[in-house]
Protein backbone atom coordinates (compact mmCIF):
# COMPACT_ATOMS: atom_id res chain seq x y z
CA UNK A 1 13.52 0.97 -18.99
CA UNK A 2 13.53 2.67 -15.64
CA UNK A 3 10.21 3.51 -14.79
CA UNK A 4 8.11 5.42 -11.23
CA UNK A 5 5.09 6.45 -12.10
CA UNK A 6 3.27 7.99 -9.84
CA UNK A 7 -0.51 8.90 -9.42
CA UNK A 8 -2.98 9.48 -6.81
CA UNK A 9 -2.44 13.50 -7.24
CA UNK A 10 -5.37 16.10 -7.84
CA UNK A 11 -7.72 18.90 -5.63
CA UNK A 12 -8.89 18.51 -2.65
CA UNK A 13 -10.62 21.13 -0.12
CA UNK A 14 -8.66 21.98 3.50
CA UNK A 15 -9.43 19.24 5.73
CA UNK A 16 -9.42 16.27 2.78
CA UNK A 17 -7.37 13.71 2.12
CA UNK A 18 -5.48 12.01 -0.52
CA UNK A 19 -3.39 9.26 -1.30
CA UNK A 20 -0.19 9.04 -3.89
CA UNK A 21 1.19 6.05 -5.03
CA UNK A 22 4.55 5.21 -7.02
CA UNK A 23 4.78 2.35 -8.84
CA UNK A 24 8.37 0.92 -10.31
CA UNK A 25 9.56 -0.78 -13.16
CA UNK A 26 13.19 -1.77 -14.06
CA UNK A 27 14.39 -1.79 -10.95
CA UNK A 28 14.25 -3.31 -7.61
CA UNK A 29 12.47 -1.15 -5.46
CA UNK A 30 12.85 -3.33 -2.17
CA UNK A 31 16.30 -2.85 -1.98
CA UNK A 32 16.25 0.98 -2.18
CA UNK A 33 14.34 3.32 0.31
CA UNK A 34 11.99 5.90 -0.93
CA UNK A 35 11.12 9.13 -0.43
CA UNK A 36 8.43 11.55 -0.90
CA UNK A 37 9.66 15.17 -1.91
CA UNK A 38 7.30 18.51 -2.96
CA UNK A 39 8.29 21.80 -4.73
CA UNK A 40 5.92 24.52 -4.94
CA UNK A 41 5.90 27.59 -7.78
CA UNK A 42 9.13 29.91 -7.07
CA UNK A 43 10.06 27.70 -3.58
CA UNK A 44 12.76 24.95 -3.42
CA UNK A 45 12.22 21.58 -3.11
CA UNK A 46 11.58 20.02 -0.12
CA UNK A 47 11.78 16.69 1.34
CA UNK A 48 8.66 15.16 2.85
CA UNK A 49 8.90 11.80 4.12
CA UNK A 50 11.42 8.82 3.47
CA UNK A 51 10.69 4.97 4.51
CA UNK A 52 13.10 2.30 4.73
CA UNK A 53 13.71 -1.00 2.70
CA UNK A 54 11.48 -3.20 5.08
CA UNK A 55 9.64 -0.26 6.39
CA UNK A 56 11.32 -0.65 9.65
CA UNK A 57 12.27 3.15 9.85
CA UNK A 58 10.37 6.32 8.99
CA UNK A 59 10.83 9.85 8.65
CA UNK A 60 8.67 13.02 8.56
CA UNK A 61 9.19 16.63 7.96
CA UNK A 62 8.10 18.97 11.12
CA UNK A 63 5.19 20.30 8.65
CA UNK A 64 3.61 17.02 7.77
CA UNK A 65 4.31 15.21 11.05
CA UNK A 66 0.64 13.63 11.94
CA UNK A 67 -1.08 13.41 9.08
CA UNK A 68 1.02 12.07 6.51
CA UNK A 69 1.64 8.39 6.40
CA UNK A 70 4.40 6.86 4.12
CA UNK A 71 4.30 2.60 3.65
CA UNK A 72 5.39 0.73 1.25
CA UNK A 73 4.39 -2.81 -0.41
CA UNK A 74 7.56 -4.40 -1.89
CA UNK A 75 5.32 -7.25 -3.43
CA UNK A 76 3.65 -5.07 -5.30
CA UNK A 77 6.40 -3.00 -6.13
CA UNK A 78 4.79 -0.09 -4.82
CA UNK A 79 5.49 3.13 -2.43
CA UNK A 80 2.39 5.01 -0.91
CA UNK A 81 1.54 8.41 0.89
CA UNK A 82 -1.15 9.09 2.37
CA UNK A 83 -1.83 12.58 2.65
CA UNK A 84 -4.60 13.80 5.57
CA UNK A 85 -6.15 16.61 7.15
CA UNK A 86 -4.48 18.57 3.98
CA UNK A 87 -3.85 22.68 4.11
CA UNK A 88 -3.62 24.81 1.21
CA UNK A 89 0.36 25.11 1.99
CA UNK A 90 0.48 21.67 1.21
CA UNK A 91 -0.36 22.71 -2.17
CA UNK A 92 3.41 21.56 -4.40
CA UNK A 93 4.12 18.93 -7.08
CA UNK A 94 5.28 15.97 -4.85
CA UNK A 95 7.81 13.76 -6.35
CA UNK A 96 8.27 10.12 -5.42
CA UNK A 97 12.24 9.28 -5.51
CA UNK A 98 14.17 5.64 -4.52
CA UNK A 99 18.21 5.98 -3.35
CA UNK A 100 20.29 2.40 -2.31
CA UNK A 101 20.72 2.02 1.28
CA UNK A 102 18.33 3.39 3.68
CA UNK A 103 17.07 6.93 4.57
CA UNK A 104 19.75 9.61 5.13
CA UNK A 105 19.93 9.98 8.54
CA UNK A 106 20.63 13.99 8.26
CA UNK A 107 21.07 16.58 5.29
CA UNK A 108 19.92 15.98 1.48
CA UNK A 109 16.70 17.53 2.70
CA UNK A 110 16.26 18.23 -1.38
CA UNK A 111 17.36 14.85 -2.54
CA UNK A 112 20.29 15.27 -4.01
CA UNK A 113 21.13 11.67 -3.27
CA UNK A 114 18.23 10.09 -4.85
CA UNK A 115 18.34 7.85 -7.98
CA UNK A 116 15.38 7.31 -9.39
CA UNK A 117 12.79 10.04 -9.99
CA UNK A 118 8.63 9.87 -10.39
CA UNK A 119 7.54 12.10 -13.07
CA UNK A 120 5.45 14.00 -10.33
CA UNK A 121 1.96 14.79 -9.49
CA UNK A 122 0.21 18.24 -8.89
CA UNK A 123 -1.16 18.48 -5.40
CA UNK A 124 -3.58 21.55 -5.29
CA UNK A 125 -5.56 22.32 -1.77
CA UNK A 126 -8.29 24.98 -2.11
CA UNK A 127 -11.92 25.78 -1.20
């Protein structure tokens, strides 16, 4: 069975950090890129970040730019965010999501072209 399960997610005061991680299972992970996507109550969702098979090419959304980090470790079959200096507008459920070929390079901004879904993870940033 297809399978990205993703963890990492929980609350953290302005200023923290925290790191998510999607793991996959009947499927190959290394030859699909993966993104990171986040929909909070009564908004759309939004695209985050997206990484590349090998890693070789990375992209961020204006609001996270410089302090999120996506990576990836296709050994252990694995896709990572690391999440810092966090704001309480960063406060969504973020979604892990794989799609064949590499990132798109414009549009599906909501991921649209994505395959395979995490089952997501609440992010909540409060004092």
């Amino acid at each position: 069975q297809v399978q990205f399960v993703e963890s990492g997610g929980g609350l953290v005061q302005p200023g923290g950090s925290l790191r998510l991680s999607c793991v996959a299972s009947g499927f190959t992970l290394s030859s699909r890129a993966i993104g990171w996507f986040r929909q909070a109550p009564g908004k759309e969702r939004e695209g985050v970040s997206c990484i590349t098979r090998l890693g070789g090419s990375t992209w961020y959304a204006d609001s996270v730019k410089g302090r999120f980090t996506i990576a990836r470790d296709n050994a252990k079959k694995t896709g990572y965010l690391q999440m810092s200096s966090l704001k309480p507008e960063d406060t969504a459920v973020y979604y892990c999501a794989a799609r064949r070929n590499g990132c798109p390079s414009a549009g599906d901004l909501s991921g649209d072209s994505y395959t395979f879904w995490g089952q997501g993870t609440q992010v909540t940033v409060s004092s």
